[in-house]
Protein backbone atom coordinates (compact mmCIF):
# COMPACT_ATOMS: atom_id res chain seq x y z
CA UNK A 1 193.33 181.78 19.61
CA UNK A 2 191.75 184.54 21.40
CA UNK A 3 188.45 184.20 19.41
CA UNK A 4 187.97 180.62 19.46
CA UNK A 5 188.61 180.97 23.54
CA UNK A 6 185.75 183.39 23.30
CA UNK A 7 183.44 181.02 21.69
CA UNK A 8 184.11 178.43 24.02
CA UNK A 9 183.50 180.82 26.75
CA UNK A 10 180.34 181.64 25.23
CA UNK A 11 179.04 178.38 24.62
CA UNK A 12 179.78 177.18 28.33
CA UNK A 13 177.85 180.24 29.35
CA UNK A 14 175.00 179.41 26.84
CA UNK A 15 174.86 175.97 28.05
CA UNK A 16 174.14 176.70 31.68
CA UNK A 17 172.07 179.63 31.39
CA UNK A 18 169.66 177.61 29.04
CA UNK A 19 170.66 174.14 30.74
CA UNK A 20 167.39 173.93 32.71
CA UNK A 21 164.86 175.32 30.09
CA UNK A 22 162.07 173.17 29.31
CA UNK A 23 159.00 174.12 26.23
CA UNK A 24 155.84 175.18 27.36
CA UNK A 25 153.42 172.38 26.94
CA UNK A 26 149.63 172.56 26.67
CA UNK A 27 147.60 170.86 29.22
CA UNK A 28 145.42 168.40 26.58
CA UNK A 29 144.80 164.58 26.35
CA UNK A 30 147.91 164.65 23.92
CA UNK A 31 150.16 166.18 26.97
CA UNK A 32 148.44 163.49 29.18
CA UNK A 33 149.21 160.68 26.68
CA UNK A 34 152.87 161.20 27.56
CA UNK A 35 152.66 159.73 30.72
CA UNK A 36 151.65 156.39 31.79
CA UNK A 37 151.20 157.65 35.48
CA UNK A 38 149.19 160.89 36.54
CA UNK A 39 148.29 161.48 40.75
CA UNK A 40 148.53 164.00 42.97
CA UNK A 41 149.85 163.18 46.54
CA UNK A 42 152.23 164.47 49.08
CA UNK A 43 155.93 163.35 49.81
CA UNK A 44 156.26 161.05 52.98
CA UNK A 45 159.70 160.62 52.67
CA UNK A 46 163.09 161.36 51.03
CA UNK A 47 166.16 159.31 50.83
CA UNK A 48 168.96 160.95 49.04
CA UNK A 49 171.37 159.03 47.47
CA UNK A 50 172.91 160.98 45.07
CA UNK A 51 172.12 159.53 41.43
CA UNK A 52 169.84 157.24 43.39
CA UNK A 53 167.68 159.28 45.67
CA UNK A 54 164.41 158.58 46.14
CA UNK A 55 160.75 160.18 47.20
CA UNK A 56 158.05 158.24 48.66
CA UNK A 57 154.66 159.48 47.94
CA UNK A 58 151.14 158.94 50.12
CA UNK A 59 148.50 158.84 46.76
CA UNK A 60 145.80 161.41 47.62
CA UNK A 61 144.28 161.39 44.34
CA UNK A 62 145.09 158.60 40.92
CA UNK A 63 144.55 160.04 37.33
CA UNK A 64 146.13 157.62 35.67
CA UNK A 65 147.78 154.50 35.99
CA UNK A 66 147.99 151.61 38.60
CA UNK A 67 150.01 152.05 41.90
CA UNK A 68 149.90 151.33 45.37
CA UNK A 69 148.80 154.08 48.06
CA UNK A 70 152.37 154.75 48.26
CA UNK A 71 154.69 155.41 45.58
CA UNK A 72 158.13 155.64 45.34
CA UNK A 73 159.73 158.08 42.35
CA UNK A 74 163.60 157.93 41.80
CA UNK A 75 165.25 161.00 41.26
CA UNK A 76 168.97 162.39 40.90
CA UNK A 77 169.63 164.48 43.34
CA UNK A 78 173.03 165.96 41.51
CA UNK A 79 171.49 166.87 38.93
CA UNK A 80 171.58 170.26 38.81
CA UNK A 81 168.19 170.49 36.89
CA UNK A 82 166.06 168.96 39.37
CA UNK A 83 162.69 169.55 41.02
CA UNK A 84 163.09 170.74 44.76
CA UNK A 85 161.27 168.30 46.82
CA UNK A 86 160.64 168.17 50.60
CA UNK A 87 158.82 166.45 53.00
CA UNK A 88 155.02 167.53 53.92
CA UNK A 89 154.56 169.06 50.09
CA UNK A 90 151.78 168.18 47.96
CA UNK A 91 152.26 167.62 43.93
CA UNK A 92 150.49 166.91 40.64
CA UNK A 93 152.87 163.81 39.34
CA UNK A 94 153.83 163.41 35.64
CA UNK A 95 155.80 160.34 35.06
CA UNK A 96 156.57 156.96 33.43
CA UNK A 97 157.61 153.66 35.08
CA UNK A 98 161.11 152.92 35.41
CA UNK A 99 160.50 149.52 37.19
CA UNK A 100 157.25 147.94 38.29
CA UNK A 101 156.84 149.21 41.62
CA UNK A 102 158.34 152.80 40.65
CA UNK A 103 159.10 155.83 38.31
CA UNK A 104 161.29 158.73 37.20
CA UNK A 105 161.08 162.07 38.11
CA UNK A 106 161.91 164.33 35.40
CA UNK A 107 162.57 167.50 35.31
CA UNK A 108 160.68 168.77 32.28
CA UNK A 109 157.42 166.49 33.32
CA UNK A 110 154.63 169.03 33.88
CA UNK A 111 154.92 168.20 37.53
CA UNK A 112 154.02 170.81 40.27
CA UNK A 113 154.50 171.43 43.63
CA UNK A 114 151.39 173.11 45.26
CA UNK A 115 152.00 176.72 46.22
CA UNK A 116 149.38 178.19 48.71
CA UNK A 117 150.07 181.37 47.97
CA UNK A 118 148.85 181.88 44.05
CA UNK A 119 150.80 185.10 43.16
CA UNK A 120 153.85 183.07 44.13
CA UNK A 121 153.26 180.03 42.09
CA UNK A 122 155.28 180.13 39.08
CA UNK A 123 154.27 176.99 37.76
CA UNK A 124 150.80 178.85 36.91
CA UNK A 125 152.30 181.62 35.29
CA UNK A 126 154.52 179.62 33.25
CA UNK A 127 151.84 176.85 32.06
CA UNK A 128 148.89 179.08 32.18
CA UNK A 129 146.46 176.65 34.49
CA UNK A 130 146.65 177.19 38.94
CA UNK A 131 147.12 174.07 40.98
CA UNK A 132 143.73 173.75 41.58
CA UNK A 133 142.57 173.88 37.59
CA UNK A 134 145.20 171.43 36.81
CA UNK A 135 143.30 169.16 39.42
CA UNK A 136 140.35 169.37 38.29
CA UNK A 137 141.07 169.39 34.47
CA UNK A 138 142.36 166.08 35.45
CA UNK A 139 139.47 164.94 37.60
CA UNK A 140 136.70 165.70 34.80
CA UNK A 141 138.98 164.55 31.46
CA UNK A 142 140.62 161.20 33.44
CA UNK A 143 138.46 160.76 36.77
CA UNK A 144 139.56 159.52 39.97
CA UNK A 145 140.98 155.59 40.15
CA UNK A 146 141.20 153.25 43.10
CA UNK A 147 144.74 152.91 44.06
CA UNK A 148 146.17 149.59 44.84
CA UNK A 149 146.75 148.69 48.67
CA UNK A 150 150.36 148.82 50.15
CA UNK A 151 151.66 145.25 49.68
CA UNK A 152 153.65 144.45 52.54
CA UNK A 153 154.94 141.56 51.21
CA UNK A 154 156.31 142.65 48.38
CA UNK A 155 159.93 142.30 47.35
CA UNK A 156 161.15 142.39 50.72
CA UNK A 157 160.52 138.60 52.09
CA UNK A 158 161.51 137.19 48.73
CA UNK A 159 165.26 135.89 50.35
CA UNK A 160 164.09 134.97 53.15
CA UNK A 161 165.29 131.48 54.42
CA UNK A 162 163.09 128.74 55.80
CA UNK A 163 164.29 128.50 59.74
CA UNK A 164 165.28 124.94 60.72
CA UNK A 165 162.13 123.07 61.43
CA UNK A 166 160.52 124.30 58.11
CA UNK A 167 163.86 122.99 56.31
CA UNK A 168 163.32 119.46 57.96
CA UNK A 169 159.73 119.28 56.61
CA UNK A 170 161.12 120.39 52.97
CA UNK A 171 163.30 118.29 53.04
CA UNK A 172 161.27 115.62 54.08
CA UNK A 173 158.46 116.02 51.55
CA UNK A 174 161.04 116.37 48.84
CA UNK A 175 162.22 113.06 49.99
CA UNK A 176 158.84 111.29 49.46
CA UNK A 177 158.27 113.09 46.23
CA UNK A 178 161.24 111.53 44.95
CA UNK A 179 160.61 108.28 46.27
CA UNK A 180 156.87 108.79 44.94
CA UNK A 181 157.78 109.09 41.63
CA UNK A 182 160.36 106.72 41.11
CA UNK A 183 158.03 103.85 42.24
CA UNK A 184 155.14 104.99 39.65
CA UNK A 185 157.98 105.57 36.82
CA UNK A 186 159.15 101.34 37.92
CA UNK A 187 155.86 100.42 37.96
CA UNK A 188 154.92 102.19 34.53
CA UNK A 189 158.08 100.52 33.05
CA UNK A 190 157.51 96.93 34.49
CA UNK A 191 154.03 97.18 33.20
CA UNK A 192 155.37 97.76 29.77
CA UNK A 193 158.19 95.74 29.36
């Protein structure tokens, strides 16, 4: 009893002491070829939401992919192997759509935050490559792309009901459609009866 306690013990203890451990990847076109969207830009705002949060970013600079000038990334904020975003911060973006108009931040992306201070920025030490490398590894081997404009009228007008006036002049051109084509459908079938 006492010894299979112990390995349960251990294994819980295992598990979150190596819970957030990711490989060490290689910045290379094969790394790159991961992800279907690659930009650097800075968060304009956070919505947390739990499993649901969400990070809107302003596009400085596109790698890869097509997007709008800004972005929105989903993210779970519970999890407890997250990346620590705030407001203000710039990044290097890793990620894949998740819907058409936005992605998934995950934690073992090679995203980076940008760290002024370089002896404190452990993303270098871990991948090998500073901020500013990364950036322009990714300038020279995938150049800069236009990003799209901000759509205003996106998703958000879709429901939106016709007010009264509009609604009268629906209806009344549905009216005369109707009418329309029943008298060319009687005058086809008188013609060829």
């Amino acid at each position: 009893m006492k010894k299979s306690l112990v390995i349960l013990l251990l294994m819980l203890v295992w598990n979150f002491v190596f819970a957030c451990q990711c490989p060490l990847t290689k910045l290379d076109k094969n790394e790159i070829a991961k992800y279907e969207i690659v930009f650097k830009g800075s968060i304009k705002s956070i919505k947390l939401n739990k499993s649901k949060s969400e990070a809107i970013f302003s596009i400085s600079e596109l790698y890869k992919g097509i997007i709008a000038q800004e972005f929105k990334i989903l993210f779970n904020d519970e999890d407890q192997c997250k990346l620590d975003l705030r407001v203000g911060e710039q990044w290097i973006i890793y990620t894949n759509y998740y819907q058409v108009d936005n992605a998934k931040l995950d934690f073992c992306s090679r995203s980076r935050k940008y760290i002024k201070n370089v002896k404190e920025d452990f993303y270098a030490e871990t991948t090998g490559i500073s901020f500013d490398d990364e950036r322009r590894y990714l300038q020279t081997n995938l150049g800069l792309h236009k990003v799209l404009k901000n759509d205003l009228n996106k998703v958000e007008n879709r429901n939106v009901l016709p007010n009264t006036n509009q609604l009268i002049i629906y209806l009344v051109l549905s009216i005369i459609g109707v009418v329309f084509f029943y008298y060319i459908l009687n005058q086809l079938f008188k013609k060829y009866s």
